[in-house]
N, C-alpha and C. Protein backbone atom coordinates (compact mmCIF):
# COMPACT_ATOMS: atom_id res chain seq x y z
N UNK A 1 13.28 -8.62 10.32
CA UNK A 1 12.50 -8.25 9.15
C UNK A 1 11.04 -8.09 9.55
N UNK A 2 10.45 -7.20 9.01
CA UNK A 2 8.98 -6.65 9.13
C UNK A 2 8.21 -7.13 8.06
N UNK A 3 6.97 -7.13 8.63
CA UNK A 3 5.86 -8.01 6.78
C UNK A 3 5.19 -6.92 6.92
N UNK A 4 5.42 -6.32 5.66
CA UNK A 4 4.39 -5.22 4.71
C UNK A 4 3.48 -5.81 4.15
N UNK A 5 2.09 -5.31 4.29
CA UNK A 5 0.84 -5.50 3.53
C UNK A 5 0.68 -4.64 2.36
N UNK A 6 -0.24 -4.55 1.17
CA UNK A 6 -0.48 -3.82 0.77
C UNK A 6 -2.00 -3.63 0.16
N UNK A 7 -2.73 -3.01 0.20
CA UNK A 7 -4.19 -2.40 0.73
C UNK A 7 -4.56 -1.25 -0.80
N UNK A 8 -5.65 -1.54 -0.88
CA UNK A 8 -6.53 -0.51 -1.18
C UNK A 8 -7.76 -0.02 -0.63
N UNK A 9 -7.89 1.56 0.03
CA UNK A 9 -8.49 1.77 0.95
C UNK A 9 -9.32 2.82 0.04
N UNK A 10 -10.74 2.35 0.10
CA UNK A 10 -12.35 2.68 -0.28
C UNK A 10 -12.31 2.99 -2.10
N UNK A 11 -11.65 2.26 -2.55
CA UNK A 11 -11.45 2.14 -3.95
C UNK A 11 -10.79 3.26 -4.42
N UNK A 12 -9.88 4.05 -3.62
CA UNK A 12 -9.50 5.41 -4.20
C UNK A 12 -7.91 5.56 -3.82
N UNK A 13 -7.60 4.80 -2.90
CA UNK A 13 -6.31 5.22 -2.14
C UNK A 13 -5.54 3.60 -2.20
N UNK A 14 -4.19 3.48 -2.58
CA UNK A 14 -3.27 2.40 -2.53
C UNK A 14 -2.26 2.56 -1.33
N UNK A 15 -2.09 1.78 -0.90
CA UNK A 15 -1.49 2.24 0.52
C UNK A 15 -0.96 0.77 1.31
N UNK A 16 -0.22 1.15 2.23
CA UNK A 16 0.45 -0.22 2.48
C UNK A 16 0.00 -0.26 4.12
N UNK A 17 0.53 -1.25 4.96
CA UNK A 17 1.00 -1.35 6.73
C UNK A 17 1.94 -2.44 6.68
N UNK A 18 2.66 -1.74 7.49
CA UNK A 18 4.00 -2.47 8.20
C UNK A 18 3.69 -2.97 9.50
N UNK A 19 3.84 -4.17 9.68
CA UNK A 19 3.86 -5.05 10.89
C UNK A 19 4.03 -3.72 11.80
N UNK A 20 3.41 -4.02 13.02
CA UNK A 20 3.67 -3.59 14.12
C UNK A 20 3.18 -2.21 13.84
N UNK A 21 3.08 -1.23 13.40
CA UNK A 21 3.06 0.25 12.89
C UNK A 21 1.04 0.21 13.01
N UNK A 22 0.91 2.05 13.41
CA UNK A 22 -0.58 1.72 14.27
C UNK A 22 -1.41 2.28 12.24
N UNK A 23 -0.42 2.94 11.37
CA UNK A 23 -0.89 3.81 10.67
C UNK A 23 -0.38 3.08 8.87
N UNK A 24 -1.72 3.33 8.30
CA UNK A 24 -1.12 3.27 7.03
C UNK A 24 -0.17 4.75 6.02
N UNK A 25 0.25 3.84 5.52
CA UNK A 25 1.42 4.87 4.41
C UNK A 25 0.47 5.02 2.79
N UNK A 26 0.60 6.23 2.23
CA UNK A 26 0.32 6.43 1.46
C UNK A 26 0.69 6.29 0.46
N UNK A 27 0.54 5.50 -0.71
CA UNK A 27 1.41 5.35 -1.75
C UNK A 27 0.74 6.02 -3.19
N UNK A 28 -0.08 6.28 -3.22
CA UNK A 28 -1.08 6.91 -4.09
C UNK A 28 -2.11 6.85 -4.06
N UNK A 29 -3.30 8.05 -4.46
CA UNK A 29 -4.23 8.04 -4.26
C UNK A 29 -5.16 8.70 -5.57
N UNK A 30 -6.42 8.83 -6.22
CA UNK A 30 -7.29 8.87 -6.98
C UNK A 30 -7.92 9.78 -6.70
N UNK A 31 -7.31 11.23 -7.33
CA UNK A 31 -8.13 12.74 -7.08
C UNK A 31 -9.56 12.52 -7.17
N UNK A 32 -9.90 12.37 -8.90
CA UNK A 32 -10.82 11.71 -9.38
C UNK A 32 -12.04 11.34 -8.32
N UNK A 33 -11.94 10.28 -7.63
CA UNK A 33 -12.58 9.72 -6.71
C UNK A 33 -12.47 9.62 -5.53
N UNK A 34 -11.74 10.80 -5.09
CA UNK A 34 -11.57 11.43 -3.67
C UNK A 34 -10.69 10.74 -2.76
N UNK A 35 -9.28 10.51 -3.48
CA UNK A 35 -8.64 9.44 -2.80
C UNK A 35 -7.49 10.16 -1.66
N UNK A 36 -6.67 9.74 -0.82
CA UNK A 36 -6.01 10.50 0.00
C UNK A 36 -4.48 11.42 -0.84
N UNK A 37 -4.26 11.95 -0.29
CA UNK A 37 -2.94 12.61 -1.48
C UNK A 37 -1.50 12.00 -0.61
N UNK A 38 -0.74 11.42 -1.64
CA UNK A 38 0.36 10.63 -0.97
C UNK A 38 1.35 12.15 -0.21
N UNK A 39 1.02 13.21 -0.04
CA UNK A 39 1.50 13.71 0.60
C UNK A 39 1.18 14.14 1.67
N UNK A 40 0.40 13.55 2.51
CA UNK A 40 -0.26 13.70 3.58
C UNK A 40 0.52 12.37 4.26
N UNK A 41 1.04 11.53 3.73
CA UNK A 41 2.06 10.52 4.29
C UNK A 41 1.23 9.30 4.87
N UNK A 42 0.91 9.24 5.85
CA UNK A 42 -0.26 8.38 6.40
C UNK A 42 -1.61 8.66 7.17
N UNK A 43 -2.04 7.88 7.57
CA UNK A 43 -3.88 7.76 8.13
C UNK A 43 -3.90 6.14 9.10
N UNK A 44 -4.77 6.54 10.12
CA UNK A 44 -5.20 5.87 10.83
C UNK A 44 -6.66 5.42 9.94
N UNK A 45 -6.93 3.90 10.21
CA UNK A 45 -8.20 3.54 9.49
C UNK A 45 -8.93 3.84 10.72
N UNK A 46 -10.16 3.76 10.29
CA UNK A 46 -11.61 4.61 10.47
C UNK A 46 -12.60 3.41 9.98
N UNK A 47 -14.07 3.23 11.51
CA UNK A 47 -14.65 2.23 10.92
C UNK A 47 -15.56 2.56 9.50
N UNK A 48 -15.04 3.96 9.11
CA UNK A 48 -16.52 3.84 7.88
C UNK A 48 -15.27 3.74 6.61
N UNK A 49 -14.22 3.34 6.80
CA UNK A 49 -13.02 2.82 5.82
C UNK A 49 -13.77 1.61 5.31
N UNK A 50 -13.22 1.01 3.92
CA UNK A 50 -12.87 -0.29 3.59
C UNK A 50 -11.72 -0.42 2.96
N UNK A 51 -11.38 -1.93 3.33
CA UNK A 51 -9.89 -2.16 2.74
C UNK A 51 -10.22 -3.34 2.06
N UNK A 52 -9.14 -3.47 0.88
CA UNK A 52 -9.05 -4.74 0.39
C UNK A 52 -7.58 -5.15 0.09
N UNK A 53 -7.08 -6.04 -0.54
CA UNK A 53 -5.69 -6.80 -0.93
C UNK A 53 -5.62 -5.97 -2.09
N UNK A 54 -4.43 -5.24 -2.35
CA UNK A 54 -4.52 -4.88 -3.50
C UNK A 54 -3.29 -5.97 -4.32
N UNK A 55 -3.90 -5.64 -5.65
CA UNK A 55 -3.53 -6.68 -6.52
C UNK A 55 -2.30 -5.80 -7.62
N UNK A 56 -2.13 -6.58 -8.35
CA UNK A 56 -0.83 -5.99 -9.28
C UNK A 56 -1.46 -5.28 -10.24
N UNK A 57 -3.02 -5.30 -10.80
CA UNK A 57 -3.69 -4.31 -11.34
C UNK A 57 -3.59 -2.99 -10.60
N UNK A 58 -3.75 -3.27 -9.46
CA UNK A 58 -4.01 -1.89 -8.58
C UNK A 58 -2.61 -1.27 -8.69
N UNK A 59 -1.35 -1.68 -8.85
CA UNK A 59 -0.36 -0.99 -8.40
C UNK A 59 -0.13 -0.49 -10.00
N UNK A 60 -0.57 -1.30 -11.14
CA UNK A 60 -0.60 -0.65 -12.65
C UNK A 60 -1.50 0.78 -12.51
N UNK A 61 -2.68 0.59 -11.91
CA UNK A 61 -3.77 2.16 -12.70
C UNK A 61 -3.26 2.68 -11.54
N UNK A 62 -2.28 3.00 -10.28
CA UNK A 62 -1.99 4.12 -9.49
C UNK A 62 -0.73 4.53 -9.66
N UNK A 63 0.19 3.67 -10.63
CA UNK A 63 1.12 4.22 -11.41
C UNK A 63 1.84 4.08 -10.32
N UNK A 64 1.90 2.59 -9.73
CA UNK A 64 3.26 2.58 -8.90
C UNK A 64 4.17 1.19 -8.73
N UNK A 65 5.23 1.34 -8.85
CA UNK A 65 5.90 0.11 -9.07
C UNK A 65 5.76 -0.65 -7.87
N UNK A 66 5.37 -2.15 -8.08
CA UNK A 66 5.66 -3.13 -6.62
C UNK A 66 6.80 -3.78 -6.36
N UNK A 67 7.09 -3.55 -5.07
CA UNK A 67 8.69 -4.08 -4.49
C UNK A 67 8.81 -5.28 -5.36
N UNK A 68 9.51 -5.84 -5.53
CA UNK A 68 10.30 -6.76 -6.19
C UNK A 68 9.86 -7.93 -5.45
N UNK A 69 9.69 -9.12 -5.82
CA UNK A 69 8.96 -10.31 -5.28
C UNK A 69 7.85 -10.73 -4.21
N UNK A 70 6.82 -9.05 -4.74
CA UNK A 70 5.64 -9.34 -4.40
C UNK A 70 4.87 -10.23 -4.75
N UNK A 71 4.77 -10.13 -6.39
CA UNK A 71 3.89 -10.79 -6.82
C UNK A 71 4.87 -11.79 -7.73
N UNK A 72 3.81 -13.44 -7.57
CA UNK A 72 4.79 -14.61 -7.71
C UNK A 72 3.39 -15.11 -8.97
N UNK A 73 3.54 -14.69 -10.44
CA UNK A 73 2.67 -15.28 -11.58
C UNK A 73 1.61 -15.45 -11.35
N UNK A 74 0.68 -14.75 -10.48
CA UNK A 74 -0.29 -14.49 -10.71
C UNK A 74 -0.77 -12.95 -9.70
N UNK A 75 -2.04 -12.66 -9.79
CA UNK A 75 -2.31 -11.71 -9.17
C UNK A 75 -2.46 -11.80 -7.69
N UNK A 76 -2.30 -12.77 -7.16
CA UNK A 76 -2.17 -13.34 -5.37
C UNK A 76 -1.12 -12.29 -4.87
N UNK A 77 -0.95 -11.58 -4.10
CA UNK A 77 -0.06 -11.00 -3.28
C UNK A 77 0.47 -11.63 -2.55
N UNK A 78 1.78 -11.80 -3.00
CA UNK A 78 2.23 -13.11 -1.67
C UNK A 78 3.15 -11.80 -1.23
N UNK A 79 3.36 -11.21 -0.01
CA UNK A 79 3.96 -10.31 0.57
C UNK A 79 4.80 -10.37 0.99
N UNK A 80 5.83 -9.12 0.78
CA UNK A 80 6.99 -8.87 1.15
C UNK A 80 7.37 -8.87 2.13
N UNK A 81 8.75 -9.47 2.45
CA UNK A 81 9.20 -9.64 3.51
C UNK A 81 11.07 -8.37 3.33
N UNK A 82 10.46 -7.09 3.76
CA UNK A 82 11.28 -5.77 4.08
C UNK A 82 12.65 -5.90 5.26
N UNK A 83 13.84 -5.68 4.77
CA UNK A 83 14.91 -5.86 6.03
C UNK A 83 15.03 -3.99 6.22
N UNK A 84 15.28 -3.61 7.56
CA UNK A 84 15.22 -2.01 7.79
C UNK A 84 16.22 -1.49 6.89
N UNK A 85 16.86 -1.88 5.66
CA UNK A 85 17.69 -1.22 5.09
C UNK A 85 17.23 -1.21 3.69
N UNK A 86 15.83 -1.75 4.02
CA UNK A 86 14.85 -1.85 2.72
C UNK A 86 14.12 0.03 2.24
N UNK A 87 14.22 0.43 0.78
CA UNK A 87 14.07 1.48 0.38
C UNK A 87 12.28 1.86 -0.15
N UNK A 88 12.01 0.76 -0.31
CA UNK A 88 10.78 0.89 -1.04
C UNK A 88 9.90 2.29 -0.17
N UNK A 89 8.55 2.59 -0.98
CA UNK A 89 7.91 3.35 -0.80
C UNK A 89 7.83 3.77 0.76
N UNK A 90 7.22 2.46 1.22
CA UNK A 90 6.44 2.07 2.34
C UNK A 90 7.54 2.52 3.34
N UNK A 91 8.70 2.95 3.26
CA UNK A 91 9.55 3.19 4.80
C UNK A 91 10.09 4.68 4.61
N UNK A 92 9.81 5.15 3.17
CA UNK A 92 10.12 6.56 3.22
C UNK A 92 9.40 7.41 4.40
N UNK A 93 8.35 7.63 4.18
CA UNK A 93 7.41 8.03 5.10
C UNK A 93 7.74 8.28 6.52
């Protein structure tokens, strides 16, 4: 099993990394405010990037559902732990 993170990159883009993997995945992004388009798939970070933890707010306003026992009653990300036969966003890509 692999540990997925999940990230919001420069307040515009929601996006995940998978253990070991050099690149983030795109899971949605914020035209609006110049965010990446989830069809561009992934991105290497860049030092003029910022990242933060994204929270279960973040996965509400980018209109995307979080894997199933991410979040444990409160907004803490306690992170998923993905087996390779896992479907979520983050392995389409």
């Amino acid at each position: 099993m692999s540990k997925v993170e999940y990230f919001v990159s420069n307040e515009n883009t929601l996006c995940c990394l998978r253990e070991g993997q050099p690149s983030y995945t795109i899971l949605a992004g914020s035209v609006i405010r110049g965010g990446r388009s989830w069809l561009d798939g992934t991105f290497i970070r860049t030092a003029a990037d910022t990242f933060r933890t994204a929270t279960r707010e973040d996965f509400k306003a980018y209109r995307v559902q979080p894997p199933r026992g991410l979040f444990e009653g409160d907004d803490a990300p306690v992170h998923s732990l993905c087996d390779d036969g896992c479907s979520c966003a983050c392995h389409a890509a």
